[in-house]
Protein backbone atom coordinates (compact mmCIF):
# COMPACT_ATOMS: atom_id res chain seq x y z
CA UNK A 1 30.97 -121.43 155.25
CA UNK A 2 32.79 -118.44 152.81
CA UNK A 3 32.42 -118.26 149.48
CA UNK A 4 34.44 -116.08 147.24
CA UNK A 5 35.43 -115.22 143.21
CA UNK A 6 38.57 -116.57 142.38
CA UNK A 7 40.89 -113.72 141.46
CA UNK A 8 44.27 -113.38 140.13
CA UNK A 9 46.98 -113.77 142.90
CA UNK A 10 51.05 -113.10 142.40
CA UNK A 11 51.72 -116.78 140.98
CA UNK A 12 54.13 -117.44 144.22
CA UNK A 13 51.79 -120.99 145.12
CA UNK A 14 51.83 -121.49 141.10
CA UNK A 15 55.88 -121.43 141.00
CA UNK A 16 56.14 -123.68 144.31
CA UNK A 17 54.25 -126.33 142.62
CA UNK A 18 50.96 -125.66 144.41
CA UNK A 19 48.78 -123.76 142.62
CA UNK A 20 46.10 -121.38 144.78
CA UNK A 21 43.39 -119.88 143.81
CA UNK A 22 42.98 -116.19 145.49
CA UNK A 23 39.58 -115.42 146.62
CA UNK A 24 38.18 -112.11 146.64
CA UNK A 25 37.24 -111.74 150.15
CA UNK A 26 38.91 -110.14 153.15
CA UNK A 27 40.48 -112.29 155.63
CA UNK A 28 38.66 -110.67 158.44
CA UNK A 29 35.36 -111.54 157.35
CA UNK A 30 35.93 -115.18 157.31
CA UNK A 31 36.26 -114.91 161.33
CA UNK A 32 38.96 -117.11 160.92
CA UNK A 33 42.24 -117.66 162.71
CA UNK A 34 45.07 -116.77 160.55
CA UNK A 35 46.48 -120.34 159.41
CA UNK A 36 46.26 -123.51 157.24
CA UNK A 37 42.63 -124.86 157.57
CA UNK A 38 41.36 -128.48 156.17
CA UNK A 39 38.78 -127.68 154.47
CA UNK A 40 36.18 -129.25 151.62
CA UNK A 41 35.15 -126.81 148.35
CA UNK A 42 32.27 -126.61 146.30
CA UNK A 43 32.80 -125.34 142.88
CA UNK A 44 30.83 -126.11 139.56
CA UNK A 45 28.96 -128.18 141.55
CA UNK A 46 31.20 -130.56 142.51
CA UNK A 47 33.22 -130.69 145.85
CA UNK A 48 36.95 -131.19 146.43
CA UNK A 49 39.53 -131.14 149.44
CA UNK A 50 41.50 -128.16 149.74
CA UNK A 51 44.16 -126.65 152.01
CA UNK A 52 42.39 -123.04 152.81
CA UNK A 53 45.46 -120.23 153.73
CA UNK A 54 43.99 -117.12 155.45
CA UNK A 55 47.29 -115.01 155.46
CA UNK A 56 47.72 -111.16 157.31
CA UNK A 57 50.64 -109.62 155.19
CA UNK A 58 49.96 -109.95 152.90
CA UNK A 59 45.85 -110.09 153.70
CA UNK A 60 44.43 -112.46 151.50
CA UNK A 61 42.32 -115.52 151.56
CA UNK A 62 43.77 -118.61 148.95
CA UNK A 63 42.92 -122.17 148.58
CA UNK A 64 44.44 -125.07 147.14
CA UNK A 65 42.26 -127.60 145.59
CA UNK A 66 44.38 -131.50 146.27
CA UNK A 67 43.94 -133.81 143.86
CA UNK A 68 42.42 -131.02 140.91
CA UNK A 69 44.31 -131.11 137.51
CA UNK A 70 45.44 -127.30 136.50
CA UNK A 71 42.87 -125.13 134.88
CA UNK A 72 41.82 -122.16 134.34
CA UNK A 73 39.17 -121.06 137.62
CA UNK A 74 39.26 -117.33 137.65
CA UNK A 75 35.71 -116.09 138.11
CA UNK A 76 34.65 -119.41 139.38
CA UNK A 77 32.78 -118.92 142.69
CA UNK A 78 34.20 -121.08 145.42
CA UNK A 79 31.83 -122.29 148.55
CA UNK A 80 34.26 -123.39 151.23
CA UNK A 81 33.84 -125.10 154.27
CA UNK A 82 36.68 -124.76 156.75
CA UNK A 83 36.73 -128.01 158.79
CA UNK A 84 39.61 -127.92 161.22
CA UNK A 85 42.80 -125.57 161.82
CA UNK A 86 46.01 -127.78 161.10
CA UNK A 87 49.15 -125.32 161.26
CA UNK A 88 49.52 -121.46 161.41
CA UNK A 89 51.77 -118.87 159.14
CA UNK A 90 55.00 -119.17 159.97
CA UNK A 91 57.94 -117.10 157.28
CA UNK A 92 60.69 -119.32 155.65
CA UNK A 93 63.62 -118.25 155.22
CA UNK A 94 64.29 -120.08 151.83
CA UNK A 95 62.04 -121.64 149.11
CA UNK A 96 62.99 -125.25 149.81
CA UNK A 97 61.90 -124.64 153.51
CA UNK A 98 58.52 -123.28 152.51
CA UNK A 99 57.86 -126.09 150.30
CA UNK A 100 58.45 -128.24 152.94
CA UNK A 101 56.09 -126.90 155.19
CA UNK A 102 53.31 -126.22 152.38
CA UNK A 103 53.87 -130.32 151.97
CA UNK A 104 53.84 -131.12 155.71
CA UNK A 105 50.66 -128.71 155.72
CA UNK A 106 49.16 -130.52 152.99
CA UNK A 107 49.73 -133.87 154.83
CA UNK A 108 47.74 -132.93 157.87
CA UNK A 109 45.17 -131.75 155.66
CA UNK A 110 44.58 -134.92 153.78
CA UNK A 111 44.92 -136.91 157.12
CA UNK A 112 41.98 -134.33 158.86
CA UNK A 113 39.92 -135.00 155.44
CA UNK A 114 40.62 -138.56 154.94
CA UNK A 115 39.10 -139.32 158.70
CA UNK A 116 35.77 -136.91 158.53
């Protein structure tokens, strides 16, 4: 488990259509592969599936709550609980491409969640 404040990011997930929240805590202490993880997230008490992105360049930790309706989470403390590794990073060379693969991610997610 990782757990992390939800902190203001650079709005790229937000202007794809998938809204992430950043969380303030280094990649490297997570102990985690660089990648898309499955995952399931407690916050306010209540837990949700989430696509977690541990990213090197740039180094940050984000998650993407499936199924949440859009509002406002910074400060919120998330308690995550990284369930199983479904793609790694890989650079797109244009924004429909990187959608793609953010919705292909998302897939495998929901299939990993859906059967645990």
């Amino acid at each position: 488990m990782i757990s992390g404040k939800v902190v203001h990011g650079d709005g790229v997930g937000y202007t794809l259509g998938y809204p992430t929240a950043n969380l303030d805590i280094s990649p490297k202490k997570t102990k985690l592969e660089f990648g898309v993880y499955a995952a399931r997230v407690i916050v306010n008490h209540l837990t949700y599936m989430a696509a977690l992105v541990i990213t090197n360049e740039p180094a940050k930790v984000e998650v993407y709550l499936l199924d949440f309706p859009h509002k406002e989470l910074y400060g919120c403390v998330f308690v995550v609980d990284p369930i199983q590794r479904v793609s790694g990073i890989e650079k797109q060379d244009t924004k429909e491409k990187l959608k793609k693969k953010i919705a292909d991610d998302i897939l495998l997610v929901r299939e990993v969640l859906e059967d645990t």
